[in-house]
C-alpha atoms as a PDB file:
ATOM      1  CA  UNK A   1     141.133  43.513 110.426  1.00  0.00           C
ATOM      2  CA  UNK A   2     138.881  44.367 113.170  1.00  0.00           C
ATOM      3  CA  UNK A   3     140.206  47.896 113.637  1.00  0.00           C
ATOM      4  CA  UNK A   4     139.043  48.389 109.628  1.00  0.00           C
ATOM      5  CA  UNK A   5     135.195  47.831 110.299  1.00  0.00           C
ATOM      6  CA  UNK A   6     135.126  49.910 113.053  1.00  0.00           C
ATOM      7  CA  UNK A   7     136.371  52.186 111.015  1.00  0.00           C
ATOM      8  CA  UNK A   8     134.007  51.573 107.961  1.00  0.00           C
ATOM      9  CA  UNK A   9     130.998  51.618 110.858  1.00  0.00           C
ATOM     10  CA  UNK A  10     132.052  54.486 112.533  1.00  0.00           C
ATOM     11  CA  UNK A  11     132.302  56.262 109.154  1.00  0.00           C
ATOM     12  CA  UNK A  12     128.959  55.061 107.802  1.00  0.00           C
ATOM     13  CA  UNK A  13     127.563  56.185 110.694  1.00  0.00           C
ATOM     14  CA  UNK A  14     129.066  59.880 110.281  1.00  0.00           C
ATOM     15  CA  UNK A  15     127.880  59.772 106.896  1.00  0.00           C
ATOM     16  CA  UNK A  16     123.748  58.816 108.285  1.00  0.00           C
ATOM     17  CA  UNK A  17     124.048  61.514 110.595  1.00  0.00           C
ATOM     18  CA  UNK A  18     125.380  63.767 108.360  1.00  0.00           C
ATOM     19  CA  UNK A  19     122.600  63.118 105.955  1.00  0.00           C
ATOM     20  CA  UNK A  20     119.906  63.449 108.026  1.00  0.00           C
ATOM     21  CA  UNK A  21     120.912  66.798 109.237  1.00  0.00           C
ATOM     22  CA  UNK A  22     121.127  68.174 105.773  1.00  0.00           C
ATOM     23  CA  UNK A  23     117.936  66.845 104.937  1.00  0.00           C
ATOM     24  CA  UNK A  24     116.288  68.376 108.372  1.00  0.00           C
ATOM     25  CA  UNK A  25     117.945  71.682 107.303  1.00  0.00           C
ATOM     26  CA  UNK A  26     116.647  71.545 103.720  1.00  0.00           C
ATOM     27  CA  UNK A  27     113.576  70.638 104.710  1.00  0.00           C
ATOM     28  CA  UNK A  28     111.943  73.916 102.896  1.00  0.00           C
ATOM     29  CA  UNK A  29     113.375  73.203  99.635  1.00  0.00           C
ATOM     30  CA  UNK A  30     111.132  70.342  99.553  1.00  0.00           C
ATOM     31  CA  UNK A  31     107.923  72.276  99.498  1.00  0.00           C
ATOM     32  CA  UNK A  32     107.268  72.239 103.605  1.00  0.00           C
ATOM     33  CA  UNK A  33     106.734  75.006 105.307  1.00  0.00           C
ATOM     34  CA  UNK A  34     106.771  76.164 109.233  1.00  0.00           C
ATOM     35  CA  UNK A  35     103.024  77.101 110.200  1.00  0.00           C
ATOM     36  CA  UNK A  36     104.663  78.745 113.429  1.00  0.00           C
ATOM     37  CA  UNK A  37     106.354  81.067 111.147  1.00  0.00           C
ATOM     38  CA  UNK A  38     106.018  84.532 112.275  1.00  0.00           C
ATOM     39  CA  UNK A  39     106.947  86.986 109.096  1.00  0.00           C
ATOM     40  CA  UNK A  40     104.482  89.253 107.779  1.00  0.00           C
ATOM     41  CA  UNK A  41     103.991  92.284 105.653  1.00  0.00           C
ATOM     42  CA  UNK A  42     101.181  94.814 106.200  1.00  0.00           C
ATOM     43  CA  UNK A  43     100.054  97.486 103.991  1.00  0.00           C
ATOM     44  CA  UNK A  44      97.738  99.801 105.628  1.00  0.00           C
ATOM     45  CA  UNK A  45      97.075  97.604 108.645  1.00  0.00           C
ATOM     46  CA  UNK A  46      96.168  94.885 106.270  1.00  0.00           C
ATOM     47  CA  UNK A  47      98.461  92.071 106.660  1.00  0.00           C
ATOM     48  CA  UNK A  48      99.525  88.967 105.354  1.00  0.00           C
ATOM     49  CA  UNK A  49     101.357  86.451 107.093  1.00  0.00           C
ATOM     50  CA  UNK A  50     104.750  84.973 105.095  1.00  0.00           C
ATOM     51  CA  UNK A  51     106.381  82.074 103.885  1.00  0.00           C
ATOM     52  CA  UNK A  52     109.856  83.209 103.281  1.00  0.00           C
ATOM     53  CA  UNK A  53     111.356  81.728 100.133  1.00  0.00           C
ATOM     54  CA  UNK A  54     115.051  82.895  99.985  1.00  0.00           C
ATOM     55  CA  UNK A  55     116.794  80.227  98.498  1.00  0.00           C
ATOM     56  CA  UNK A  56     117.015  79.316  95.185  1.00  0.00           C
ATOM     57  CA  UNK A  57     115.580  75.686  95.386  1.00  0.00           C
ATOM     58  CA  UNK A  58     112.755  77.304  97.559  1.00  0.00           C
ATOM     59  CA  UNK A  59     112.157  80.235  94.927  1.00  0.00           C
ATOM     60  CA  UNK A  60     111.825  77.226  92.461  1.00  0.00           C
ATOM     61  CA  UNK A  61     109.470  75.066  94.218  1.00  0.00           C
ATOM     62  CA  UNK A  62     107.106  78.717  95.370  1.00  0.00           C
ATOM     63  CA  UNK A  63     103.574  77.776  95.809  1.00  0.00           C
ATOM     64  CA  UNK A  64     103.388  74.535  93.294  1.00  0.00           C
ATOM     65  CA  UNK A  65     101.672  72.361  93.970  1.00  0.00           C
ATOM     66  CA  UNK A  66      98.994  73.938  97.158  1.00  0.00           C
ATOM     67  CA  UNK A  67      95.697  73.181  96.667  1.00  0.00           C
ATOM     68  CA  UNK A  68      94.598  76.745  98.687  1.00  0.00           C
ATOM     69  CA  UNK A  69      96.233  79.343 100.824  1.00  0.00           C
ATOM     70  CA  UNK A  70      94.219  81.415 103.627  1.00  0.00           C
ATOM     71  CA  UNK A  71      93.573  84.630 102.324  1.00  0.00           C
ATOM     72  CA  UNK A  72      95.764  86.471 104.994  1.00  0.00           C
ATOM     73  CA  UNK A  73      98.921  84.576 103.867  1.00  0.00           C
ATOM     74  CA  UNK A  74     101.327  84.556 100.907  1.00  0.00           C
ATOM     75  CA  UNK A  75     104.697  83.651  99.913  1.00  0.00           C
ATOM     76  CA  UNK A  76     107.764  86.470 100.234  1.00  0.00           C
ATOM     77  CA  UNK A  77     110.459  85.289  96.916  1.00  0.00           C
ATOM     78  CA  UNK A  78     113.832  87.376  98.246  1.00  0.00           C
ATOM     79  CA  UNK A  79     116.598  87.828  95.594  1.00  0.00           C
ATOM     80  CA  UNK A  80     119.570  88.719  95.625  1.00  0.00           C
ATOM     81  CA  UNK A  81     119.275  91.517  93.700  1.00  0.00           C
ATOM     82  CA  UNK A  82     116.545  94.738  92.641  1.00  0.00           C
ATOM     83  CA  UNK A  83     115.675  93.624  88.456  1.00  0.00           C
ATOM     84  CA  UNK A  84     113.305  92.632  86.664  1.00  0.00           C
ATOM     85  CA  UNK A  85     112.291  88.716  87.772  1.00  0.00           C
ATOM     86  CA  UNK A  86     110.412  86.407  85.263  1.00  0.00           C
ATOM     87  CA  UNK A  87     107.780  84.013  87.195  1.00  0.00           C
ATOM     88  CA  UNK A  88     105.356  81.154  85.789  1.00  0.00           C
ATOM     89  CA  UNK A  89     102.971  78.730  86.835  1.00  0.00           C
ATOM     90  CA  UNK A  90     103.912  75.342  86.471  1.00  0.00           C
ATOM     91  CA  UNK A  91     102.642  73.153  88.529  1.00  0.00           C
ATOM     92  CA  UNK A  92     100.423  75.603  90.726  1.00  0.00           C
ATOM     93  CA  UNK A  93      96.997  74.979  91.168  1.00  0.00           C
ATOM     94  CA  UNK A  94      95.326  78.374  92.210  1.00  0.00           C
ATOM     95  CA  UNK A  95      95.416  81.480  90.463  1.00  0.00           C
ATOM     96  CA  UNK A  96      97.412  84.420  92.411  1.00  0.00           C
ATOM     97  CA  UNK A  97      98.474  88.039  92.723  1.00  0.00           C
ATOM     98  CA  UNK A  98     102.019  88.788  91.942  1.00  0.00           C
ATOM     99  CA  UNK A  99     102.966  91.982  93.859  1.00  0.00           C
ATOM    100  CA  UNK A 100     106.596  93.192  93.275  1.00  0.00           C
ATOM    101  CA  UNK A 101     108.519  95.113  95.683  1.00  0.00           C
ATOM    102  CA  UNK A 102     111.944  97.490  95.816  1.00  0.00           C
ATOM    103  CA  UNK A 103     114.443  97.557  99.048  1.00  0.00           C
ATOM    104  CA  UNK A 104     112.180  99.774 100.790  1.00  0.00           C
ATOM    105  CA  UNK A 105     108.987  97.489 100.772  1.00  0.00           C
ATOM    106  CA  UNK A 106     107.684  99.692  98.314  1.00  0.00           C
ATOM    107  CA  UNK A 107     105.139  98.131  95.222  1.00  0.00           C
ATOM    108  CA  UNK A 108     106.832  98.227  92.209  1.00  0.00           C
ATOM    109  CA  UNK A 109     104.577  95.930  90.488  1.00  0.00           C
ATOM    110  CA  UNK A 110     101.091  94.167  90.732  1.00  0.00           C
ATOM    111  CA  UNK A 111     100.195  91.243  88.308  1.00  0.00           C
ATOM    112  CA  UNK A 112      96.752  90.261  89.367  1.00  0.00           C
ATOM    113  CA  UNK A 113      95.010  86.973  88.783  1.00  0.00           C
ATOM    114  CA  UNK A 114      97.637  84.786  86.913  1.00  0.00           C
ATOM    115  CA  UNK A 115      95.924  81.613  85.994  1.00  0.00           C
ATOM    116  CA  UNK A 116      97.495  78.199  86.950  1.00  0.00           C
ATOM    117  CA  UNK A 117      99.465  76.895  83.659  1.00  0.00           C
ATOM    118  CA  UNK A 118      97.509  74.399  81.734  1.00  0.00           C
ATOM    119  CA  UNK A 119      99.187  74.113  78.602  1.00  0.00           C
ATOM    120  CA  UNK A 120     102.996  73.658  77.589  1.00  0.00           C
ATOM    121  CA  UNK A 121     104.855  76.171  77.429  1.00  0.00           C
ATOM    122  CA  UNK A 122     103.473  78.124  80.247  1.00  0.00           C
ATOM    123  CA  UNK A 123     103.194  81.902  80.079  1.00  0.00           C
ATOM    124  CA  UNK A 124     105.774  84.038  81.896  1.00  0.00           C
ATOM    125  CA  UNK A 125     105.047  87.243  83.811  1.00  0.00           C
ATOM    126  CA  UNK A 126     107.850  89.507  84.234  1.00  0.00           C
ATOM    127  CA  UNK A 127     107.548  91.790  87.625  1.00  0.00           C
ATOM    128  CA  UNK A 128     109.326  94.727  87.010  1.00  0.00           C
ATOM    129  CA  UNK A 129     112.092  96.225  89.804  1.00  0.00           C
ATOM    130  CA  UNK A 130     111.989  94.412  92.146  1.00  0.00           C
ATOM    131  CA  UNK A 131     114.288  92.983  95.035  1.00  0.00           C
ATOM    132  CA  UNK A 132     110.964  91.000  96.226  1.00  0.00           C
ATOM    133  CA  UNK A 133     108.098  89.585  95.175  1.00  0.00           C
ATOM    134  CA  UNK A 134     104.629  88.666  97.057  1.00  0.00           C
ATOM    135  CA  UNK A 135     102.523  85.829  96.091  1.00  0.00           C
ATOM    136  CA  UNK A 136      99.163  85.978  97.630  1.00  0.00           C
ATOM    137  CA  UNK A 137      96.181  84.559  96.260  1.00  0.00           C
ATOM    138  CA  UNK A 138      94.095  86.411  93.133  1.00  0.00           C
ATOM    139  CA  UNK A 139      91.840  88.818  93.866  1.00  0.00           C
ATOM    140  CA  UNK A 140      93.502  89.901  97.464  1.00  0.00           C
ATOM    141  CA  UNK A 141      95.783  92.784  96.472  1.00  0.00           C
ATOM    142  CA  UNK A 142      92.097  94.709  95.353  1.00  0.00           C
ATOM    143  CA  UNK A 143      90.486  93.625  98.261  1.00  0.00           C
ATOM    144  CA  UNK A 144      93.134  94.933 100.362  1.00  0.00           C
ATOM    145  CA  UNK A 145      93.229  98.101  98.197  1.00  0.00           C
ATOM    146  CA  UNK A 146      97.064  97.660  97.204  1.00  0.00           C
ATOM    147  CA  UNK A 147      98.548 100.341  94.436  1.00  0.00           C
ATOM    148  CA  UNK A 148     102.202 101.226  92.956  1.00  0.00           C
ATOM    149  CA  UNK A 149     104.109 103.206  95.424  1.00  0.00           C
ATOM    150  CA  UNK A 150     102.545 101.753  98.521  1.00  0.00           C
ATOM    151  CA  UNK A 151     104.891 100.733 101.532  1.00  0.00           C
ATOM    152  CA  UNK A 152     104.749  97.785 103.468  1.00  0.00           C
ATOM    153  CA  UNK A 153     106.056  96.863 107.038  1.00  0.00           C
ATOM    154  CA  UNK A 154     107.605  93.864 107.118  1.00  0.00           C
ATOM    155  CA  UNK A 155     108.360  91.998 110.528  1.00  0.00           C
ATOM    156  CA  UNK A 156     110.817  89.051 109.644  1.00  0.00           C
ATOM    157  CA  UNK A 157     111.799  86.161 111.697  1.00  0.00           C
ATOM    158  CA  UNK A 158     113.680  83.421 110.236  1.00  0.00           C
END
């Protein structure tokens, strides 16, 4: 009898441990994000430090919910493949740049100033061939003087 709650402890145990290192690991699916990150993309020596969103629950959750982002960061979405990729606004509260980009880095795409969703159904903004998209806040991809067929330079650490 003994020998079958050690057992049941030890295995409870596993299962805690487990847990907690999935939830350490997944901890960017839940909207957090690593300040120390490193990644950035520059056009023209302008550049923008990155969150990396790369899964799918951390495509999902984007920006929502961020009251502000600096003006020299953004948010890299990476799919799995170059197409066409529908984005919205739910539940994010500043207006942003879209800025879709092909295997190469190069702009595909620029939606400018899409408006936080206030109504139900939100709009939908497609961003045309692209293998990644750049979410920086409205207003910067003029500032920083980005057009179709630019390249960016992308240093990634994960």
């Amino acid at each position: 009898m003994e020998r079958k709650y050690i057992y049941l402890i030890t295995l409870f145990i596993s299962v805690i441990i487990l847990t907690l290192l999935l939830i350490d690991r997944s901890s960017n699916n839940l909207g957090f994000y690593n300040k120390s990150n490193t990644s950035k993309i520059c056009f023209n020596k302008e550049c923008i430090t990155l969150e990396i969103a790369k899964t799918i629950k951390e495509r999902e959750n984007g920006l929502m919910f961020r009251k502000e982002l600096e003006n020299n960061s953004g948010m890299l979405f990476i799919f799995d493949k170059q197409k066409n990729h529908s984005f919205w606004m739910k539940n994010t509260l500043i207006p942003l740049d879209l800025i879709g980009l092909d295997k190469n880095f190069i702009i595909t795409d620029i939606v400018e100033n899409f408006q936080p969703c206030d109504k139900d159904p939100c709009d939908t903004k497609i961003i045309k061939n692209s293998l990644y998209v750049l979410e920086i806040n409205a207003g910067v991809s003029k500032l920083i003087n980005l057009k179709i067929g630019n390249k960016g330079e992308l240093s990634y650490k994960d």
